[in-house]
Protein backbone atom coordinates (compact mmCIF):
# COMPACT_ATOMS: atom_id res chain seq x y z
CA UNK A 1 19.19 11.19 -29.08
CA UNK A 2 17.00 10.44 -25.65
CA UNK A 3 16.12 6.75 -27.69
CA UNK A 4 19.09 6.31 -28.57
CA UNK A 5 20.31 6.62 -24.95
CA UNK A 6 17.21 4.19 -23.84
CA UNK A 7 18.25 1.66 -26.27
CA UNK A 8 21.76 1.97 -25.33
CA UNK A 9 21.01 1.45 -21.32
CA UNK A 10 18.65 -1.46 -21.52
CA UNK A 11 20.97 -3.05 -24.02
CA UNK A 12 23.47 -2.92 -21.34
CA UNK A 13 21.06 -4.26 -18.73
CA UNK A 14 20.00 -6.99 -20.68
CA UNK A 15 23.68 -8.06 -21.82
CA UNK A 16 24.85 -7.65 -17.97
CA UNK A 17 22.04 -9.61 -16.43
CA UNK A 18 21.97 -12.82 -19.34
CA UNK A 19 25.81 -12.83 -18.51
CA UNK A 20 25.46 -13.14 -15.29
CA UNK A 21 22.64 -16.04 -15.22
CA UNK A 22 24.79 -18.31 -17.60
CA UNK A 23 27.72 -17.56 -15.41
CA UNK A 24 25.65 -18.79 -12.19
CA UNK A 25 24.24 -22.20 -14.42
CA UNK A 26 28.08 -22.21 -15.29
CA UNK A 27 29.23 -22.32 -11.75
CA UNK A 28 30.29 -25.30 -9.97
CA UNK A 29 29.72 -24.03 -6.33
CA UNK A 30 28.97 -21.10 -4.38
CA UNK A 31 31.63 -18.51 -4.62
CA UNK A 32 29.92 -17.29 -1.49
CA UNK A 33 32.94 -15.83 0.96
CA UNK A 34 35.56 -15.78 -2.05
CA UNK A 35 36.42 -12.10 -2.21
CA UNK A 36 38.32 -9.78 -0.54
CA UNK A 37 37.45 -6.12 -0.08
CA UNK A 38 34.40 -6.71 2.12
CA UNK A 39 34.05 -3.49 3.76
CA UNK A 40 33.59 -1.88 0.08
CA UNK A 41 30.38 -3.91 0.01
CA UNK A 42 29.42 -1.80 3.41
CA UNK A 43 26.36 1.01 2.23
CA UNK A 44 27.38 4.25 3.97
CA UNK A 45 24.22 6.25 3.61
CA UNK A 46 22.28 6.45 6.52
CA UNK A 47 19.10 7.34 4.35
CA UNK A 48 19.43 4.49 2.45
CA UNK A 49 20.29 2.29 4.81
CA UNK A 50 16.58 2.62 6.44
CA UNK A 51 15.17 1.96 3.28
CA UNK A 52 16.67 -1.16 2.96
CA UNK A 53 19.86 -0.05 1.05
CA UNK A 54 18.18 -0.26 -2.33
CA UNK A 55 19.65 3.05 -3.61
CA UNK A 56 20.85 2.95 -7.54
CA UNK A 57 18.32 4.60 -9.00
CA UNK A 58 18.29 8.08 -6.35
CA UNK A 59 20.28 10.77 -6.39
CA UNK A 60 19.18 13.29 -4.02
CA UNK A 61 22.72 13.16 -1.93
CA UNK A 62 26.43 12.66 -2.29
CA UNK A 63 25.98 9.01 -1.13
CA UNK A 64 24.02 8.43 -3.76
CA UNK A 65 27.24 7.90 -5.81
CA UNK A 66 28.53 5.02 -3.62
CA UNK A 67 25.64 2.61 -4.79
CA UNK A 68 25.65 4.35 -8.73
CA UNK A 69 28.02 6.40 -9.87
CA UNK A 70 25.72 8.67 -12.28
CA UNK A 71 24.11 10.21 -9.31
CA UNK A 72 26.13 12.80 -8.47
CA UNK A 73 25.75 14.00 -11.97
CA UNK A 74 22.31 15.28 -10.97
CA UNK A 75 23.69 17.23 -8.14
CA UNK A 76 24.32 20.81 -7.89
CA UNK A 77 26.89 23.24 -6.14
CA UNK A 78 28.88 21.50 -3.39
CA UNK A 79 27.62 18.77 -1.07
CA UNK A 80 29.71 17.04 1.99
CA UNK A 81 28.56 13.89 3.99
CA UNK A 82 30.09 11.94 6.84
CA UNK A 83 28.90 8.65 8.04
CA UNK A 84 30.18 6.91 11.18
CA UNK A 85 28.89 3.08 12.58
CA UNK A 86 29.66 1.07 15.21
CA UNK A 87 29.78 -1.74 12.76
CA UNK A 88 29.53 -5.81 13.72
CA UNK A 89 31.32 -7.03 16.53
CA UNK A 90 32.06 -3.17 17.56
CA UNK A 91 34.30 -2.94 14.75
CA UNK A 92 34.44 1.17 14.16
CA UNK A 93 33.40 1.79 10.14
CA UNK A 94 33.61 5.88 8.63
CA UNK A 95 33.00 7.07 5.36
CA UNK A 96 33.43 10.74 3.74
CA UNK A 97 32.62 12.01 0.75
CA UNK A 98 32.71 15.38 -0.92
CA UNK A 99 31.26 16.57 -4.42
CA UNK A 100 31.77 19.33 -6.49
CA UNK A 101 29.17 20.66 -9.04
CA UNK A 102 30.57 23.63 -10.10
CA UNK A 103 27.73 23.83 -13.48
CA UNK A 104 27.95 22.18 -16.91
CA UNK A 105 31.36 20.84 -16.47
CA UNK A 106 29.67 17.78 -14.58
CA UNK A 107 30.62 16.95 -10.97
CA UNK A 108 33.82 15.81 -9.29
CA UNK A 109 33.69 13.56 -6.20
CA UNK A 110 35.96 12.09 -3.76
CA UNK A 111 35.49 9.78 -0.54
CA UNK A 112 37.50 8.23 1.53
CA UNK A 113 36.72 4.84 3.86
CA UNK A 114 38.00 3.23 6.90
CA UNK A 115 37.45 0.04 9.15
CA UNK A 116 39.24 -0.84 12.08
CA UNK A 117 38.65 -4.05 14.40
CA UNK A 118 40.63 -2.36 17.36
CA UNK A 119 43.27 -3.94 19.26
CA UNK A 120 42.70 -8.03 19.41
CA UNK A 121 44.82 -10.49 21.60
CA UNK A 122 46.50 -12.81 19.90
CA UNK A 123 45.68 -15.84 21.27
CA UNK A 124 47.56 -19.57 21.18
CA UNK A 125 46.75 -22.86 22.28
CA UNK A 126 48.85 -22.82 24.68
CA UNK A 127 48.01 -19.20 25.61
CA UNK A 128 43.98 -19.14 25.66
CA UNK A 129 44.09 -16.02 28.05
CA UNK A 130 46.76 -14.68 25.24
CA UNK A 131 50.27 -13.94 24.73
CA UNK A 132 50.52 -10.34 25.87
CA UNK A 133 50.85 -9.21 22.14
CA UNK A 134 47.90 -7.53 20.07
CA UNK A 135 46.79 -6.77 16.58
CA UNK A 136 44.03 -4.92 14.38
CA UNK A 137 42.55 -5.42 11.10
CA UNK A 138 42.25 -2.05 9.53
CA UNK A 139 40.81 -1.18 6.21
CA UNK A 140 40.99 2.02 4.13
CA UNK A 141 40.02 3.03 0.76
CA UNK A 142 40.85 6.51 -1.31
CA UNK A 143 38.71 7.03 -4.45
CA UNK A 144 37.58 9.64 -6.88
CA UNK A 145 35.07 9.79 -9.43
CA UNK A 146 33.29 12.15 -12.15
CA UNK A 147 29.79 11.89 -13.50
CA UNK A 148 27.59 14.50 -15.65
CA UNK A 149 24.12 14.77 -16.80
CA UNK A 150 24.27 14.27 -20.35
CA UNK A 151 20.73 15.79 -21.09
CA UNK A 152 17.89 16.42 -18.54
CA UNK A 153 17.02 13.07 -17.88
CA UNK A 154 19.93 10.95 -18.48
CA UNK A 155 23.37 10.98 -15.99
CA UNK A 156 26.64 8.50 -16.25
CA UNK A 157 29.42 8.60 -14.36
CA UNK A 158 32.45 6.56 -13.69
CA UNK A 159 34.11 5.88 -10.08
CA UNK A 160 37.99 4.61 -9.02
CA UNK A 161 38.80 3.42 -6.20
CA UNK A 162 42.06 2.49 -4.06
CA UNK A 163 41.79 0.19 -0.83
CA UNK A 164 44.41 -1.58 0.86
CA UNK A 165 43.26 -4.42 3.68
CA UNK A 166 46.00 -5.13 6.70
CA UNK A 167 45.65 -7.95 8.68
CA UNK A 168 48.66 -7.32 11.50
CA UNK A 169 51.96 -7.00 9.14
CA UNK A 170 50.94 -8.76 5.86
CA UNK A 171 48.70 -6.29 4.16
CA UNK A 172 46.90 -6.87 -0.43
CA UNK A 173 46.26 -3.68 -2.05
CA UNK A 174 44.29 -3.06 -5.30
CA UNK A 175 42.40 -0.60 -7.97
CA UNK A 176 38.68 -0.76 -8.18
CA UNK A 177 36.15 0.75 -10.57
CA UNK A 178 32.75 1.43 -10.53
CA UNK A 179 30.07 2.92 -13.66
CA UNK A 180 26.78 3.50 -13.76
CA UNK A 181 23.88 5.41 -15.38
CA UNK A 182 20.31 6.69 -14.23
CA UNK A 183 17.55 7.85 -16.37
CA UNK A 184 14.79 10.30 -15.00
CA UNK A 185 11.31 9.13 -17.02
CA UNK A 186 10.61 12.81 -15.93
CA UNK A 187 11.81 15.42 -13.23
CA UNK A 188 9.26 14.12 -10.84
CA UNK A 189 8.10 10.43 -12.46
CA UNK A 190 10.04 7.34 -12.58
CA UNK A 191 13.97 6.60 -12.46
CA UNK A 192 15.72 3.80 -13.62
CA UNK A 193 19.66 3.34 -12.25
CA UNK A 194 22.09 0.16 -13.02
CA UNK A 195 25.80 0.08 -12.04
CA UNK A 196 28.47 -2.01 -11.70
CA UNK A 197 30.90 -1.82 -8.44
CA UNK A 198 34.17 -3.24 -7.59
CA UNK A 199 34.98 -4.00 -10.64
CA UNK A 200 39.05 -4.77 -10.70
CA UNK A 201 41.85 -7.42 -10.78
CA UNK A 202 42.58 -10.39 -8.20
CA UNK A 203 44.67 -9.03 -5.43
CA UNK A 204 46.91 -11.41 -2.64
CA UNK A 205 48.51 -10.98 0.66
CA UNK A 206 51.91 -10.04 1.02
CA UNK A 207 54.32 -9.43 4.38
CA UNK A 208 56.43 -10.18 7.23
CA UNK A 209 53.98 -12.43 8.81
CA UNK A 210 53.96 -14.91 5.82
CA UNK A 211 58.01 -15.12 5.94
CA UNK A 212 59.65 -17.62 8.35
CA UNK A 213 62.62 -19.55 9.04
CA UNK A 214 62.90 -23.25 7.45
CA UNK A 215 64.89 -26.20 8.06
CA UNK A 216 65.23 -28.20 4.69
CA UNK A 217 66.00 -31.37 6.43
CA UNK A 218 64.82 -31.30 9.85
CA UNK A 219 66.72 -35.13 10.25
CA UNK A 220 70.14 -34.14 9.22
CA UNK A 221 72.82 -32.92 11.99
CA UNK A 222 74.41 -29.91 10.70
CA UNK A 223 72.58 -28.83 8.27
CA UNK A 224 70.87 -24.81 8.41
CA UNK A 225 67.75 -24.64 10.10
CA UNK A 226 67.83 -20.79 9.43
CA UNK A 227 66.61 -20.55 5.68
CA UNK A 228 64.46 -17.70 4.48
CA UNK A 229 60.94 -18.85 3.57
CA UNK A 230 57.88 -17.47 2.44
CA UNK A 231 54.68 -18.93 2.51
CA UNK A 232 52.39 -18.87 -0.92
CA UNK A 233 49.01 -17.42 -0.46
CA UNK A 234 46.56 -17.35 -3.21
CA UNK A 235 45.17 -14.84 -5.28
CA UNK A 236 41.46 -13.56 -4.60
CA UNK A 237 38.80 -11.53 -6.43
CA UNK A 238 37.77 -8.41 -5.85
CA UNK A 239 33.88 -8.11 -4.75
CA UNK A 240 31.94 -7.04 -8.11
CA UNK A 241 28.41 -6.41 -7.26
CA UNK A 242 25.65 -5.74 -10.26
CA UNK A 243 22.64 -3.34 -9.26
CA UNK A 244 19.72 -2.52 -11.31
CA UNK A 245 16.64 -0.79 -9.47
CA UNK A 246 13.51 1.64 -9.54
CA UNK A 247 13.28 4.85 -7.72
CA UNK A 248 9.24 6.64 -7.66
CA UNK A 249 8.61 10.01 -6.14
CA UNK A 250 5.03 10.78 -5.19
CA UNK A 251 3.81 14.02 -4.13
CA UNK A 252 0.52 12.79 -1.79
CA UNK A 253 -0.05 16.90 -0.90
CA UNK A 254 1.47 20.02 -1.04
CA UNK A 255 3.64 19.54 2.46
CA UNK A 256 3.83 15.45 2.34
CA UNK A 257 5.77 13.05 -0.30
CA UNK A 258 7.00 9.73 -0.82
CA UNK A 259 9.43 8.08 -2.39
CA UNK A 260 9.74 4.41 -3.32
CA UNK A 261 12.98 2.60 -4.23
CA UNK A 262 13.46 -0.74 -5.45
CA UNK A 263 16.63 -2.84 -6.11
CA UNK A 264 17.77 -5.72 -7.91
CA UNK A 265 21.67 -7.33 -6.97
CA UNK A 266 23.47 -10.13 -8.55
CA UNK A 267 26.89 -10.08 -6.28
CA UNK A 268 30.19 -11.90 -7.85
CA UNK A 269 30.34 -13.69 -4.13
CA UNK A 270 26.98 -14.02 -2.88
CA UNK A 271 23.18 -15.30 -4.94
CA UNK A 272 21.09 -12.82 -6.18
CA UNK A 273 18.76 -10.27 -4.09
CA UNK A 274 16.60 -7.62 -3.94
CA UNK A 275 15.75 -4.81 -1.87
CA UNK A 276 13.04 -2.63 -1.50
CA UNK A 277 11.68 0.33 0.78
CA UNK A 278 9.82 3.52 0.76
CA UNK A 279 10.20 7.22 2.41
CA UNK A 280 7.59 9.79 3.71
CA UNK A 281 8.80 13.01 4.08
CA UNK A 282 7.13 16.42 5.73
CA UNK A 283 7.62 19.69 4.68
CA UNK A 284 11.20 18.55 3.31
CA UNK A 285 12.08 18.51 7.19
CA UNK A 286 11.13 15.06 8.81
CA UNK A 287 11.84 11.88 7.18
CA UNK A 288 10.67 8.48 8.37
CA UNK A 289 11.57 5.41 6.28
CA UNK A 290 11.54 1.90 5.88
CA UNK A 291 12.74 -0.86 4.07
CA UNK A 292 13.55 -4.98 3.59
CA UNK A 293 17.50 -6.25 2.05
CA UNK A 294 18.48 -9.13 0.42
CA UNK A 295 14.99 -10.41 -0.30
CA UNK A 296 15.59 -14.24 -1.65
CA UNK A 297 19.52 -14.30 -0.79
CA UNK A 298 20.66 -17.60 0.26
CA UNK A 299 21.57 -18.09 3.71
CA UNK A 300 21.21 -13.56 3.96
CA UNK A 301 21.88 -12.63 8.16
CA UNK A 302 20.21 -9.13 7.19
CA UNK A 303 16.39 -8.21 6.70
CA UNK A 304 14.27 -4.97 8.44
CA UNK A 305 15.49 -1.21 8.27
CA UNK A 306 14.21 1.68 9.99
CA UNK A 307 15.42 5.38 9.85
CA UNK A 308 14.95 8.63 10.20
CA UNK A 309 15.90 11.86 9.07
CA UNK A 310 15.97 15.62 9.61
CA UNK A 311 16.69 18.64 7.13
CA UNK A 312 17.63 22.01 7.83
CA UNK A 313 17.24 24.72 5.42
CA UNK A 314 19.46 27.75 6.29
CA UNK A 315 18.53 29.55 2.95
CA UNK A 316 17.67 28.87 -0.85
CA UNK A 317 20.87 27.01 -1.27
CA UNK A 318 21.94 25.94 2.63
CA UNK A 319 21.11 22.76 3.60
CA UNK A 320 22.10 20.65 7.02
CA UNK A 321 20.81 17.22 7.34
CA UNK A 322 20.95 14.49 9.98
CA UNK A 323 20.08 11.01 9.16
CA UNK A 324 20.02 7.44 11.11
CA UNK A 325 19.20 3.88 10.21
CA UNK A 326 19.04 0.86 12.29
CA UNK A 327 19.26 -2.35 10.65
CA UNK A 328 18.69 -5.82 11.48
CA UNK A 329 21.25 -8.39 11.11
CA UNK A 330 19.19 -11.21 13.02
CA UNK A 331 21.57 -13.63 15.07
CA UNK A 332 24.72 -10.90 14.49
CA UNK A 333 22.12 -8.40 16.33
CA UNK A 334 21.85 -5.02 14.32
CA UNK A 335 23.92 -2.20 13.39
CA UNK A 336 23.07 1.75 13.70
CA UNK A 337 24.71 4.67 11.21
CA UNK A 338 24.41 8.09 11.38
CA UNK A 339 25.00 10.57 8.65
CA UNK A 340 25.25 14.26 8.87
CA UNK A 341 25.95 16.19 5.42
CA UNK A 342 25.77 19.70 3.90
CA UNK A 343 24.72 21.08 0.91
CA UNK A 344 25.57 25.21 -0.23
């Protein structure tokens, strides 16, 4: 059964990955900035965030599910996290997620997402200062998922997602999925996680803002310069991201260990990546991490993470932890998350 299962998952890999190289050499152009959805592509985990975001192969919190589905397969009882940043440009970014582990059954997950820009002046040529009126660009997105460990070392789980983007009064809305699978080498050797996120139909904008009114024949006295119009807006992709990657736990002595990820990314709107960084953890209370993202990407505004984190152990099954990452996003500055979560 367990080679079966290997087969089966680097079978997949291998399929995945060729596809996506012949559909790169197939490509025309970039498709770099073609998708909507952006703000699914944002990592929420403050953890992994530090240790530069490469996260598909670990499992040891609810985040884990946003960058592979199959983690939360591996997780027990019931586990909360909340993540706010003051993203870019002081737009204001918060992610939630709960699972639910209740024993063989597998685990049921939720999260929810939102982005908001804030109020924004709308601005003319003719009113640089601006008009008086304001808008916001908010984004939200409602999903739910279920994964379960098949056997000891191998977890799959699939993930669905809702999100609807509103730009002032015209707002798209679509369905996203997301699978994935990990496989433990051994409880405390190597894992080996691939997903695929994002994965859904082309969505457009729709709304009051794209509707004015339109003279047919701006020339002719008489005529009615009052007919409904719509403008046609085209239809865009949703942003599919491919992640394969190595996790490695090391016990160095009884009260220190480390933990070393690795990622590999081939986006549907950006060139391929990878990301790597490490953890060292005391005592299973202090966490200090590190990490690199989008190694080789073309063009990439991101680069060094650093974190830290605390844990709390109120008993056998209690757990409070505190996390935070700053990352660098070189001429945009950097960004800062914090995570707090629970585990009983």
């Amino acid at each position: 059964m367990t080679k079966r299962i290997i087969s089966a998952f680097i079978t997949f890999v291998s399929l995945w990955s060729a596809g996506a190289v012949l559909n790169q050499e197939a490509a025309a152009q970039s498709k770099t900035g073609t998708t909507v959805g952006q703000f699914l592509l944002i990592e929420p985990s403050a953890r992994l965030a530090a240790m530069g975001n490469a996260g598909v192969a670990t499992y040891a919190e609810t985040m884990s599910s946003f960058y592979n589905p199959a983690a939360a397969g591996m997780l027990t009882g019931y586990n909360a996290q909340f993540t706010h940043s003051q993203w870019l440009a002081d737009i204001s970014y918060n992610y939630a997620t709960v699972a639910i582990a209740p024993g063989r059954w597998g685990t049921l997950f939720f999260n929810f997402t939102s982005l908001s820009s804030g109020d924004i002046a709308v601005r003319t040529v003719d009113a640089e200062e601006g008009t008086g009126e304001f808008y916001s660009v908010t984004d939200i997105a409602i999903g739910v998922g279920y994964s379960r460990q098949f056997t000891d070392k191998f977890s799959a789980g699939v993930h669905v997602n809702y999100f609807q983007e509103t730009i002032w009064n015209s707002s798209l809305n679509s369905v996203t999925f997301s699978v994935g699978a990990i496989y433990r080498l051994s409880p405390g050797g190597l894992h080996i996680g691939a997903s695929i996120s994002n994965f859904g139909t082309r969505a457009k904008y729709s709304g009051r803002d794209l509707k004015f009114q339109y003279d047919s024949d701006p020339n002719t006295n008489g005529g009615n310069g009052s007919l409904p119009a719509e403008l046609s807006v085209d239809e865009f992709d949703m942003p599919t991201i491919f992640r394969v990657g190595l996790s490695l736990p090391v016990n160095l002595t009884n009260d220190q260990k480390a933990t070393f990820v690795i990622d590999a990314f081939h986006p549907g709107d950006n060139t391929e990546s990878l990301s790597l960084g490490a953890e060292w953890t005391f005592r299973n209370l202090l966490s200090v991490r590190g990490g690199y993202q989008n190694l080789f990407q073309q063009d990439s505004e991101t680069g060094l993470s650093l974190g830290a984190g605390l844990q709390y152990t109120l008993s056998s099954d209690d757990v409070v932890r505190f996390d935070y990452a700053w990352t660098n996003y070189n001429r945009l500055i950097a960004t800062h998350r914090f995570t707090l979560g629970v585990s009983f």
